[in-house]
C-alpha atoms as a PDB file:
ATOM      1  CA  UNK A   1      -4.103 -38.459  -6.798  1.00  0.00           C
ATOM      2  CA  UNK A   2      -8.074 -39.767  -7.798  1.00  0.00           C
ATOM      3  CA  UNK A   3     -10.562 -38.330 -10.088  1.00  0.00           C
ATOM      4  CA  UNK A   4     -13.425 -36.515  -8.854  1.00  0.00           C
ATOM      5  CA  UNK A   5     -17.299 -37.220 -10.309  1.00  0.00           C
ATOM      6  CA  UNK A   6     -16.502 -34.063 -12.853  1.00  0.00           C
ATOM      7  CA  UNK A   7     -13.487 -36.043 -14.069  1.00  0.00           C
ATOM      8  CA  UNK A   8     -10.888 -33.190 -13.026  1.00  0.00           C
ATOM      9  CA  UNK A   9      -7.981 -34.596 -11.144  1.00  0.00           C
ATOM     10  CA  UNK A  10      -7.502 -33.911  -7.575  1.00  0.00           C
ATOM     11  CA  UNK A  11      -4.121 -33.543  -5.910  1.00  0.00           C
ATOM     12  CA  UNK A  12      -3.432 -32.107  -2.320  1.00  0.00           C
ATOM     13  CA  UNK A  13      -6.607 -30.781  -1.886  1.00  0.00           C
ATOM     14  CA  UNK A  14      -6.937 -28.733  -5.146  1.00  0.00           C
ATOM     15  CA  UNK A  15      -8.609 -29.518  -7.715  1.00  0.00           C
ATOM     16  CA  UNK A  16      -6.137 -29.837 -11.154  1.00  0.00           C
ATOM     17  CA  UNK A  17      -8.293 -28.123 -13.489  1.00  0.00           C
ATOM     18  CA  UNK A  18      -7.717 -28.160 -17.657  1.00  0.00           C
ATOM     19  CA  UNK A  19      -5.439 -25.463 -18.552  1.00  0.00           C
ATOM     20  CA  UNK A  20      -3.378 -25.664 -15.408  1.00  0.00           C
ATOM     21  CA  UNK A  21      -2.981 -29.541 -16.164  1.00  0.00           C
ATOM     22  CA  UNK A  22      -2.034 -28.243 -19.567  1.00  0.00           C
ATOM     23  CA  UNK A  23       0.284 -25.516 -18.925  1.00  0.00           C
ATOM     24  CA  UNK A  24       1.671 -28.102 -16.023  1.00  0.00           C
ATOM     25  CA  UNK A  25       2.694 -30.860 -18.420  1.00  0.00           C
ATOM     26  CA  UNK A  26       4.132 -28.568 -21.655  1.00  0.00           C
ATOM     27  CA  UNK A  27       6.261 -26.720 -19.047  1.00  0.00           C
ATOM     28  CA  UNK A  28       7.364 -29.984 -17.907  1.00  0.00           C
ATOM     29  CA  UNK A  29       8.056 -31.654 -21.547  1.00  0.00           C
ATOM     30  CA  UNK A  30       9.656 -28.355 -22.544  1.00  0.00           C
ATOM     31  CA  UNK A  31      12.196 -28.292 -19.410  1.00  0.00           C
ATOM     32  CA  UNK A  32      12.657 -32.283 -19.949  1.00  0.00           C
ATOM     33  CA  UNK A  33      13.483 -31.445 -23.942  1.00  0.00           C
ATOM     34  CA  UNK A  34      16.126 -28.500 -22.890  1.00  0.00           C
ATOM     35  CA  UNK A  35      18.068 -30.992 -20.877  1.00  0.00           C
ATOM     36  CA  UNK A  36      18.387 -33.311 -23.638  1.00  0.00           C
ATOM     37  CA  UNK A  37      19.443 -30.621 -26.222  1.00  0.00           C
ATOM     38  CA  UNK A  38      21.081 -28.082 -23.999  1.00  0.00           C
ATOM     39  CA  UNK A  39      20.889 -24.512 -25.521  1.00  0.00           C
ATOM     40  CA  UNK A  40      18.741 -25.456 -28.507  1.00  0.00           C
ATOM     41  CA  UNK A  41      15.540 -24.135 -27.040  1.00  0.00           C
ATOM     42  CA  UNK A  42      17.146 -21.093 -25.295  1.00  0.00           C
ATOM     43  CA  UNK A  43      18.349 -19.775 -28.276  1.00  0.00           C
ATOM     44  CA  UNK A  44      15.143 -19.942 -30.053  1.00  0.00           C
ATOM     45  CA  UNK A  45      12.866 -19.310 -27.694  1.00  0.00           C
ATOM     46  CA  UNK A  46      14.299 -17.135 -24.733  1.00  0.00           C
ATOM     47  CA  UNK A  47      13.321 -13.191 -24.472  1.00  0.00           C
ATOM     48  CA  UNK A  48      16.233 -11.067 -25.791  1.00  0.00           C
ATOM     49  CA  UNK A  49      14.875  -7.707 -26.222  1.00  0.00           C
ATOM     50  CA  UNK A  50      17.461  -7.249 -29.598  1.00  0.00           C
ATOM     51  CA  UNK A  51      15.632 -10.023 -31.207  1.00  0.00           C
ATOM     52  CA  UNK A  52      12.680  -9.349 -29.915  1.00  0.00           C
ATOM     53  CA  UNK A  53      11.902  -5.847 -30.704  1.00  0.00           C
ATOM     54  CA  UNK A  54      14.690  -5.177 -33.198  1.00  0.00           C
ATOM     55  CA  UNK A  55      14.786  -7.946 -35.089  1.00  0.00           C
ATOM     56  CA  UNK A  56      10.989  -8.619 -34.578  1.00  0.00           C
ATOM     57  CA  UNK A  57      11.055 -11.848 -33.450  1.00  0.00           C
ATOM     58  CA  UNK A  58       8.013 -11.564 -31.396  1.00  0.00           C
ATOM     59  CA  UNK A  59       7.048 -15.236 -30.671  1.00  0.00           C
ATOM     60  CA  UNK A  60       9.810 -14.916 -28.043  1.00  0.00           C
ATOM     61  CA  UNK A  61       7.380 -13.069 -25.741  1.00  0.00           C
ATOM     62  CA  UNK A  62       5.406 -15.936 -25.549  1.00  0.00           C
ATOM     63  CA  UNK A  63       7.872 -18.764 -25.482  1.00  0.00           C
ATOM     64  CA  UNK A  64      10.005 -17.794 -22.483  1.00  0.00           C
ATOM     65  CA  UNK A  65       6.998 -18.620 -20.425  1.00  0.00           C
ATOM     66  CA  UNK A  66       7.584 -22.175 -21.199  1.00  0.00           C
ATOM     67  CA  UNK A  67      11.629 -22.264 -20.777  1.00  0.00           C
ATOM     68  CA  UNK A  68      13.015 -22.536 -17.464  1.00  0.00           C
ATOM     69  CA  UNK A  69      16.802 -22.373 -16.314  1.00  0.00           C
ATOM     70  CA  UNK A  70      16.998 -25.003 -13.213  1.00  0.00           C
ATOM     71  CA  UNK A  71      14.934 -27.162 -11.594  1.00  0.00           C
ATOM     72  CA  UNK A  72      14.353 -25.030  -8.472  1.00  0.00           C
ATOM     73  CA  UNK A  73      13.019 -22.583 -10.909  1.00  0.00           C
ATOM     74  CA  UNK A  74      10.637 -24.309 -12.658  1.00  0.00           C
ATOM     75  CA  UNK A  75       9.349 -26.489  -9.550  1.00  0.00           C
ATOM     76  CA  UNK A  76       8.508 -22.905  -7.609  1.00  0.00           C
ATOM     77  CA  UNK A  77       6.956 -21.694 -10.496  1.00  0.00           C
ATOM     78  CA  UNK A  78       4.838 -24.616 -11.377  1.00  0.00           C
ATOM     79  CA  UNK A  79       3.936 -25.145  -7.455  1.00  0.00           C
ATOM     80  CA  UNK A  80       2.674 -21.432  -7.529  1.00  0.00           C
ATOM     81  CA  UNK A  81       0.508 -22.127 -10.808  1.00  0.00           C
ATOM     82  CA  UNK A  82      -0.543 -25.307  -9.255  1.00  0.00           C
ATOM     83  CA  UNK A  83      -1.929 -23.292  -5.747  1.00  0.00           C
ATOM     84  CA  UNK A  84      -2.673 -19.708  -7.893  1.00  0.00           C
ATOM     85  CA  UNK A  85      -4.110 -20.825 -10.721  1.00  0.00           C
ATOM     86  CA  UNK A  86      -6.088 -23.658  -9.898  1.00  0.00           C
ATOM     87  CA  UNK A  87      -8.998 -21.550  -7.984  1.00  0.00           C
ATOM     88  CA  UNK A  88      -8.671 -18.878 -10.702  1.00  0.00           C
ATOM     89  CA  UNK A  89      -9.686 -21.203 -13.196  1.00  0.00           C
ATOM     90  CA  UNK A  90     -12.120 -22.557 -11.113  1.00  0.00           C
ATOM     91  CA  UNK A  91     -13.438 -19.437 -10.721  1.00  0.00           C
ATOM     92  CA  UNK A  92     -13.528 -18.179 -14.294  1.00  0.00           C
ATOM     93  CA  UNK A  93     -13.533 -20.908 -16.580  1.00  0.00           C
ATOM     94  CA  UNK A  94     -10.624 -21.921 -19.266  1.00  0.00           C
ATOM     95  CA  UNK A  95     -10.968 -19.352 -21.440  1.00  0.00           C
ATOM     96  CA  UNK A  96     -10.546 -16.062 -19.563  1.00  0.00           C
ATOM     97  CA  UNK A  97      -7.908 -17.788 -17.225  1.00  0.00           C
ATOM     98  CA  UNK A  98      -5.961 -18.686 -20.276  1.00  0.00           C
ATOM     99  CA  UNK A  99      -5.849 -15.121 -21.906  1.00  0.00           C
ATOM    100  CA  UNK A 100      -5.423 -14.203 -18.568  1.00  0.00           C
ATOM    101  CA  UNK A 101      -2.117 -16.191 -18.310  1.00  0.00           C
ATOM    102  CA  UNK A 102      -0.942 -15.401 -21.565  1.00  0.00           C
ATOM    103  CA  UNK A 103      -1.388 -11.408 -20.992  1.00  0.00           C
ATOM    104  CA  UNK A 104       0.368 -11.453 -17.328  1.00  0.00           C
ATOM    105  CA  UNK A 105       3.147 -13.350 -19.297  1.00  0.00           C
ATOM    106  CA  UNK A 106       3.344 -10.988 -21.970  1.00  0.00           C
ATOM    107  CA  UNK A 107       3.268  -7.699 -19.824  1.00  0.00           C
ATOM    108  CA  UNK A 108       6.300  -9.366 -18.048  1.00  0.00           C
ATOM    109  CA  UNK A 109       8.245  -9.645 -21.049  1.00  0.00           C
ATOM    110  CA  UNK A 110       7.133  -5.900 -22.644  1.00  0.00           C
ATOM    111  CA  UNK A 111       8.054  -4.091 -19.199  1.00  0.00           C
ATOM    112  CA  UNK A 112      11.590  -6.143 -19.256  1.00  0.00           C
ATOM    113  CA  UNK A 113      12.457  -5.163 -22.832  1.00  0.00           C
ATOM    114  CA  UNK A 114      11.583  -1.527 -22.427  1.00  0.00           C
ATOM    115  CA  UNK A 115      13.395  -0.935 -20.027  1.00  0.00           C
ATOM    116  CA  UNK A 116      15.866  -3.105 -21.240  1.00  0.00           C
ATOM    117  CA  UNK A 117      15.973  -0.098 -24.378  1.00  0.00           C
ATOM    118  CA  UNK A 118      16.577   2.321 -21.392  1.00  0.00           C
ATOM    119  CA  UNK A 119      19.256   0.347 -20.410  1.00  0.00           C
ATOM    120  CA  UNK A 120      18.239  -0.788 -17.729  1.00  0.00           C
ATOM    121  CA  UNK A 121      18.435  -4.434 -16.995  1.00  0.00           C
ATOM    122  CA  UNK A 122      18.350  -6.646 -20.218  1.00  0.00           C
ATOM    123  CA  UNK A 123      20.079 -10.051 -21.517  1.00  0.00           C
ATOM    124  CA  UNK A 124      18.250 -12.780 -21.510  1.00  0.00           C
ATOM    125  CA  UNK A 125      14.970 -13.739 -19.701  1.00  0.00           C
ATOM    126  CA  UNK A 126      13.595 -17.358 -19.619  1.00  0.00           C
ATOM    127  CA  UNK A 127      10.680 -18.643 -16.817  1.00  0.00           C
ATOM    128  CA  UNK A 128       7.295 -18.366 -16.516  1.00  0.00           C
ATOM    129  CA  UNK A 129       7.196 -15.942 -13.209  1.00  0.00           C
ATOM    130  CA  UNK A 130       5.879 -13.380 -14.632  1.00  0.00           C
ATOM    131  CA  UNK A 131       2.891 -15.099 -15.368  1.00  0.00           C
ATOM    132  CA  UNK A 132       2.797 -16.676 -12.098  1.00  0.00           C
ATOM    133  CA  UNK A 133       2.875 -13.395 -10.309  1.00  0.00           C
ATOM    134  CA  UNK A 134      -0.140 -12.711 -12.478  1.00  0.00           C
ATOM    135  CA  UNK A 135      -2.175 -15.154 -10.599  1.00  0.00           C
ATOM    136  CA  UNK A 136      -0.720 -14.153  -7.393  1.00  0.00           C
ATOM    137  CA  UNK A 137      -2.142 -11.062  -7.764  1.00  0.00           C
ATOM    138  CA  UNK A 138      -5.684 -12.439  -9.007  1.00  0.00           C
ATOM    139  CA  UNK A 139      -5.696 -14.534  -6.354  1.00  0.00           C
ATOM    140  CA  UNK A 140      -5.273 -11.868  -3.454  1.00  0.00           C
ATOM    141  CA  UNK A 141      -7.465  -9.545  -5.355  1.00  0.00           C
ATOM    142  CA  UNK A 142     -10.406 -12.372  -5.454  1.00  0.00           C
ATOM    143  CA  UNK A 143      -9.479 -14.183  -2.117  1.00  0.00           C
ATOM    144  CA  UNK A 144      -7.632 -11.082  -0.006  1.00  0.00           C
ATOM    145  CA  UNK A 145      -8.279 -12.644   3.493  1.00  0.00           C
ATOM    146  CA  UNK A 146      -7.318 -16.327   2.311  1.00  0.00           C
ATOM    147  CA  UNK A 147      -3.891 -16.915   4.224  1.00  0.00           C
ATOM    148  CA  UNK A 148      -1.286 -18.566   2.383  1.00  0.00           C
ATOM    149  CA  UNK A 149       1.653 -20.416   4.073  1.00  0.00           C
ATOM    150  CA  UNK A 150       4.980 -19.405   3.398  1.00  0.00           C
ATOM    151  CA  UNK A 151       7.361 -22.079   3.345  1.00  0.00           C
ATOM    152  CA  UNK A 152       4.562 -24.326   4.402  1.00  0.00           C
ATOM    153  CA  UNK A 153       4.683 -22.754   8.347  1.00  0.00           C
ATOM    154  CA  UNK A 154       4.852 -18.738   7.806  1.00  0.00           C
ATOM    155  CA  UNK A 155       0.567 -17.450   7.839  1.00  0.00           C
ATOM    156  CA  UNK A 156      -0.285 -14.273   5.976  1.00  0.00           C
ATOM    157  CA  UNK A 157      -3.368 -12.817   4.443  1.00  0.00           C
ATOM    158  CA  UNK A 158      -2.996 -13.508   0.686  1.00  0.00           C
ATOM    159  CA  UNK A 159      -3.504  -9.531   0.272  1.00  0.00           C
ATOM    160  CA  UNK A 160      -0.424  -8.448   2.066  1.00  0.00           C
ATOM    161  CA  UNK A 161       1.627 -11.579   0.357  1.00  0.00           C
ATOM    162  CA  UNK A 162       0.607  -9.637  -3.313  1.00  0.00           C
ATOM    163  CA  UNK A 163       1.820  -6.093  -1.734  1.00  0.00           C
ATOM    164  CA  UNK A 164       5.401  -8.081  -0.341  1.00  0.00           C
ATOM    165  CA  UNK A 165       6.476  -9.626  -3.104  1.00  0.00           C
ATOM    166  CA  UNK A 166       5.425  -6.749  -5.189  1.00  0.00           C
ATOM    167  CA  UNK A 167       7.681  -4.526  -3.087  1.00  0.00           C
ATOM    168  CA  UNK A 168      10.502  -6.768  -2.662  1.00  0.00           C
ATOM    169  CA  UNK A 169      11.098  -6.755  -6.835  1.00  0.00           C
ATOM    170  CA  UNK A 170      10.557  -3.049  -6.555  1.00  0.00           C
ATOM    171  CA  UNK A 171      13.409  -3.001  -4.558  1.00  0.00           C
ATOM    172  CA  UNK A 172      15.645  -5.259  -6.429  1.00  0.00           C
ATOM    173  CA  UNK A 173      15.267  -3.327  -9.270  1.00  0.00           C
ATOM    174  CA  UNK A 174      18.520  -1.558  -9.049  1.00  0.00           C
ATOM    175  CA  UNK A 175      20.192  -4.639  -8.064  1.00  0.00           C
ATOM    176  CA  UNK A 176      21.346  -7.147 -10.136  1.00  0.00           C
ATOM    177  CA  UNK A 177      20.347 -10.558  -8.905  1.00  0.00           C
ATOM    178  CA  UNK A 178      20.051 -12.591 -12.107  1.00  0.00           C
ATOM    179  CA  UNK A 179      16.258 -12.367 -10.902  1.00  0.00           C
ATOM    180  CA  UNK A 180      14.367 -10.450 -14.040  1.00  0.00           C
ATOM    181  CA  UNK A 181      12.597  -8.538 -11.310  1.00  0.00           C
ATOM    182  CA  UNK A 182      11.319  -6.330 -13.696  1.00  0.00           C
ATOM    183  CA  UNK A 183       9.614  -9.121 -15.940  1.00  0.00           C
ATOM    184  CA  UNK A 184       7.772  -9.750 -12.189  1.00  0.00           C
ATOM    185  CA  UNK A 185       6.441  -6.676 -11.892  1.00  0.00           C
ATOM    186  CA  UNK A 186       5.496  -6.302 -15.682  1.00  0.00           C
ATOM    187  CA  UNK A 187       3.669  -9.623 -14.871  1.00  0.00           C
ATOM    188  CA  UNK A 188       1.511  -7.827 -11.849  1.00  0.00           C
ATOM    189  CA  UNK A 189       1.039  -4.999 -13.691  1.00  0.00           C
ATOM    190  CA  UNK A 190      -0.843  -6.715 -16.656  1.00  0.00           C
ATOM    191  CA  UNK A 191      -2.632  -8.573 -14.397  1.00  0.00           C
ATOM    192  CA  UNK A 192      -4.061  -6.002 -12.705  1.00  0.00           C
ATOM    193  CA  UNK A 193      -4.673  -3.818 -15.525  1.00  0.00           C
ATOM    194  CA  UNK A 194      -6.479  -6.830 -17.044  1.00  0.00           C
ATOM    195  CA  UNK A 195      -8.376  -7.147 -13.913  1.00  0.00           C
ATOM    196  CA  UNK A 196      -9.414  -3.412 -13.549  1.00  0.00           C
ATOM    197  CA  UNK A 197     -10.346  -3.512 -17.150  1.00  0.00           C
ATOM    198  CA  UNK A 198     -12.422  -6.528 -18.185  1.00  0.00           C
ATOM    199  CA  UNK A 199     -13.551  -8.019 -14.332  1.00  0.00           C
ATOM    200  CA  UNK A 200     -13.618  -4.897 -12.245  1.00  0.00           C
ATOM    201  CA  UNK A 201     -15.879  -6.673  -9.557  1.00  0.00           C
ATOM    202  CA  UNK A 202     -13.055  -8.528  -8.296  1.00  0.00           C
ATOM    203  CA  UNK A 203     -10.911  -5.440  -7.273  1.00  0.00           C
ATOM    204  CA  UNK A 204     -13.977  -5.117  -4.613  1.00  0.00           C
ATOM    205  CA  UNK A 205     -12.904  -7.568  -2.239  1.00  0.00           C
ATOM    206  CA  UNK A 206      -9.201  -5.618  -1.972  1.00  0.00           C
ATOM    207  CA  UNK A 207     -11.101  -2.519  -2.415  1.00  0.00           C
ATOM    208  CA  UNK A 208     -13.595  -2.294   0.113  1.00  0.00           C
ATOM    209  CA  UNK A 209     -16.560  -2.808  -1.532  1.00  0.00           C
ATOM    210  CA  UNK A 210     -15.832  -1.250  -5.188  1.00  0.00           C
ATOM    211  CA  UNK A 211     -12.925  -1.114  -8.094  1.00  0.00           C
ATOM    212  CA  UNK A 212      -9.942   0.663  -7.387  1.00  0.00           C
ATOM    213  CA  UNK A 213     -11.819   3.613  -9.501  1.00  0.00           C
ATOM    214  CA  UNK A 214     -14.945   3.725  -7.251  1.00  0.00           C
ATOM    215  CA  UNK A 215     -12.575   3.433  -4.117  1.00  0.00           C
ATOM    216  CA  UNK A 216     -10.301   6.696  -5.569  1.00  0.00           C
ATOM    217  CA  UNK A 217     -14.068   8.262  -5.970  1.00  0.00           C
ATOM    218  CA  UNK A 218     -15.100   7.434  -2.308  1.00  0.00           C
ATOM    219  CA  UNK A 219     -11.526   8.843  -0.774  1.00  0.00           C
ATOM    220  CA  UNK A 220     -12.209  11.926  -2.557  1.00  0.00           C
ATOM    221  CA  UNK A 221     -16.003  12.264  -1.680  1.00  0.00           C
ATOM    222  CA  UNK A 222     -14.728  11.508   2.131  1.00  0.00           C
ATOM    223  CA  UNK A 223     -11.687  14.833   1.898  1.00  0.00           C
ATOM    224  CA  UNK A 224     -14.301  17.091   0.721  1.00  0.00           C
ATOM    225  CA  UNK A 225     -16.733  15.596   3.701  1.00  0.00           C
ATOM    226  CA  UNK A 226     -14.425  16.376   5.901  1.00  0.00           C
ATOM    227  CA  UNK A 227     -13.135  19.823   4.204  1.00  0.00           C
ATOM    228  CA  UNK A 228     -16.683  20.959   4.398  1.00  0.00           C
ATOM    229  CA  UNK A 229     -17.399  19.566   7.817  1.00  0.00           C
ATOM    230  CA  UNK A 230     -14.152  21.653   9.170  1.00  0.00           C
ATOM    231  CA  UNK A 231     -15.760  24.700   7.746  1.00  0.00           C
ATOM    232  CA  UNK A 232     -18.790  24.163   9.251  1.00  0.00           C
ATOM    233  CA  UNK A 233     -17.293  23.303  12.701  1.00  0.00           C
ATOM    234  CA  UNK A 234     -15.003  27.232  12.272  1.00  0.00           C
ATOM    235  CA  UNK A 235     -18.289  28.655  11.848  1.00  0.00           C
ATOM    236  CA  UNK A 236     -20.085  27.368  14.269  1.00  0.00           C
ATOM    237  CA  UNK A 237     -17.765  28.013  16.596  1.00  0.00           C
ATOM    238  CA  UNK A 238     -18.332  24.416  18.308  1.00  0.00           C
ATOM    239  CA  UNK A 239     -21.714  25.235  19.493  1.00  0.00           C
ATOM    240  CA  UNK A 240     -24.713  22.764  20.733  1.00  0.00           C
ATOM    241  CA  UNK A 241     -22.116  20.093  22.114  1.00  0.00           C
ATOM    242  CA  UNK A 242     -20.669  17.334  19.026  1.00  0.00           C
ATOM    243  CA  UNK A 243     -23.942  17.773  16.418  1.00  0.00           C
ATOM    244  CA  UNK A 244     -23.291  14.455  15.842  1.00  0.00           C
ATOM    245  CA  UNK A 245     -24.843  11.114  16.275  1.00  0.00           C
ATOM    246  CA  UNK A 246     -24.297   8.745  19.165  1.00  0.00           C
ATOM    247  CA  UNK A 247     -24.246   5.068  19.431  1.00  0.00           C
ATOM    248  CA  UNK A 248     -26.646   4.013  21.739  1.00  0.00           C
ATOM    249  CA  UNK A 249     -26.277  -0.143  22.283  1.00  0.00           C
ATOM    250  CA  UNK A 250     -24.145  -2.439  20.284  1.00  0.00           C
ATOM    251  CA  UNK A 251     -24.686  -2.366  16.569  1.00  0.00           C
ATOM    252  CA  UNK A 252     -26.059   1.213  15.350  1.00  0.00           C
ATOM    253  CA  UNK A 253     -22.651   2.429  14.524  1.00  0.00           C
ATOM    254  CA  UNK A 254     -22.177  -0.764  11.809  1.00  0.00           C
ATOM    255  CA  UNK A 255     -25.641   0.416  10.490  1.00  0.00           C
ATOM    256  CA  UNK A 256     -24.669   4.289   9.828  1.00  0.00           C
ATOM    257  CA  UNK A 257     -21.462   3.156   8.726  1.00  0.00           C
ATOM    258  CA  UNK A 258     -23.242   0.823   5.837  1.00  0.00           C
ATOM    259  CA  UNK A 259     -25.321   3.230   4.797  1.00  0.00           C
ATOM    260  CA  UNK A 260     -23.146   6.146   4.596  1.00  0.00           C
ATOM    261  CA  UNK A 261     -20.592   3.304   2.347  1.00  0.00           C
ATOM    262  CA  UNK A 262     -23.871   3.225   0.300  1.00  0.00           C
ATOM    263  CA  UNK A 263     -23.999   6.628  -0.409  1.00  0.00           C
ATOM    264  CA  UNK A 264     -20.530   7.182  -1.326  1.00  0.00           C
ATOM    265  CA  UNK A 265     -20.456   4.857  -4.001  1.00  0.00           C
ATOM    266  CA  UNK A 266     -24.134   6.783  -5.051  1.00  0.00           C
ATOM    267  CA  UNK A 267     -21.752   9.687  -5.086  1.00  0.00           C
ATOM    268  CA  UNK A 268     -19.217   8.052  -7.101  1.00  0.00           C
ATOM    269  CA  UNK A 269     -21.833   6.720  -9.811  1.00  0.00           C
ATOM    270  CA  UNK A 270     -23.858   9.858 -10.301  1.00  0.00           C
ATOM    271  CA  UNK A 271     -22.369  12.943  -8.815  1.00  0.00           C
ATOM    272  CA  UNK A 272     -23.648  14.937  -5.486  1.00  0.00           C
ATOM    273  CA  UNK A 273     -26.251  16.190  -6.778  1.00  0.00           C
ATOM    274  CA  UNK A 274     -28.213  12.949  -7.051  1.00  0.00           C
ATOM    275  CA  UNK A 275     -28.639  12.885  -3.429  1.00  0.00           C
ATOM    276  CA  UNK A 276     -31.463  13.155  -1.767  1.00  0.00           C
ATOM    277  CA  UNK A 277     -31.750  15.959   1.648  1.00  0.00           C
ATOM    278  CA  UNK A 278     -32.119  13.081   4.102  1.00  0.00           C
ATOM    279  CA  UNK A 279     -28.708  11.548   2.306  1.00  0.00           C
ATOM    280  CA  UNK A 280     -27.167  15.141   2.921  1.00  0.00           C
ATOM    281  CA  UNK A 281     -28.148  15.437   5.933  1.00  0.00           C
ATOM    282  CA  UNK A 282     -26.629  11.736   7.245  1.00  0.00           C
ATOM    283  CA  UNK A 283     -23.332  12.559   4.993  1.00  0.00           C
ATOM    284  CA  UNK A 284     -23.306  16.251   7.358  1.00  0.00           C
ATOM    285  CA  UNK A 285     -23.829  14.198  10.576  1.00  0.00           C
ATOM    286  CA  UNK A 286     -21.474  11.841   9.868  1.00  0.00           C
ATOM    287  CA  UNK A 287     -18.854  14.993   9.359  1.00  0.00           C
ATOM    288  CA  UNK A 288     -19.211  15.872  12.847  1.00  0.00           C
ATOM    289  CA  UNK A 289     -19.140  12.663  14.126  1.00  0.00           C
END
């Protein structure tokens, strides 16, 4: 471990910024306090969706982040805030990364206890993973193409890690584990709502080039290309060869492909009608191509 010139410690390559540090050492002192007074802190500050939303004891929504039940639980979940949430606070400073945090974990605990009142799931919840998955989920939204390393050997794009681990909670739903799966997804959830919401420019990298909004826009401006192209093509009765363009050389087809991108999110901004002809007329060759 050594200091860099900013004064932020460095450890295995990442940089331990503020809050992580932070959020590092009180999950640490907290775990370290409920082995010497077993119980104590669980029954105060675990999630228990009676107490919590019946009894309105609401700080427990909060404080389960910082309890943990083992030490393989807490070590996996303060090794994936270490590796998560380091470059997200990097990236957007200690403020929004805190609220951030603090959201993810609270989602995680509302989706538990609600469906907790459906009677589904429920008992007690304790650990910060919900949080955790939070960052996971920021961190393949800002950095899809990054590939993490599964059990320090296993490669994969940090993109398709977010969609794994989101389905593999899905699917342990019904299942009962002692895993609060649902607190997981209640975690990604937030996160991605909070995302969508207040920094909407990071759902471009996952998004191809827009939020998930602008991408739902430019799916639906490509079916009705292609609805209207179809029509076209019946009426024409395939006439004049393909109508379309061809790709003459190596990198006109990247080109088209750009600028037709471009005008699909023009579409999604300000309608059809803000197109120019020479726009409609690319969008119409591109339908035959």
């Amino acid at each position: 471990m050594r200091m860099n010139q900013g004064g932020r410690m460095a450890f295995g390559g990442f940089q331990l910024t503020p809050t992580v540090k932070i959020l590092l050492i009180a999950n640490v002192a907290v775990f370290v306090l409920q082995q010497l007074i077993p119980n104590v802190l669980e029954q105060w500050g675990a999630f228990n969706t009676t107490l919590a939303f019946k009894q309105f004891q609401l700080w427990r929504a909060v404080t389960y982040m910082f309890l943990h039940g083992s030490v393989g639980h807490i070590f996996f979940n303060m090794f994936a805030l270490w590796v998560f949430g380091t470059p997200m606070e990097a990236l957007w400073g200690q403020r929004t990364f805190l609220i951030y945090y603090l959201v993810c974990g609270l989602g995680g605990a509302l989706l538990y206890g609600l469906f907790a009142l459906l009677g589904i799931g429920g008992g007690w919840m304790l650990g910060a993973s919900g949080a955790v998955m939070g960052l996971l989920l920021a961190y393949g939204m800002t950095y899809p193409d990054n590939l993490v390393f599964i059990f320090g050997i296993l490669p994969i794009k940090a993109k398709y890690l977010v969609i794994l681990v989101g389905l593999m909670d899905l699917l342990s739903v019904p299942r009962s584990t002692g895993v609060a799966h649902l607190a997981h997804l209640g975690g990604l959830l937030a996160g991605f709502i909070f995302i969508q919401v207040t920094i909407p420019s990071i759902g471009r990298r996952m998004f191809g080039g827009g939020s998930l909004t602008s991408a739902w826009k430019r799916a639906k401006a490509r079916r009705r290309m292609r609805v209207v192209r179809d029509d076209e093509t019946r009426q024409s009765g395939h006439q004049g060869g393909n109508g379309g363009f061809h790709n003459h050389g190596g990198g006109g087809g990247d080109a088209d492909q750009e600028r037709i991108d471009a005008i699909l999110d023009k579409i999604s901004r300000e309608g059809l009608q803000s197109l120019t002809d020479e726009e409609q007329e690319l969008l119409r060759r591109a339908g035959r191509k």
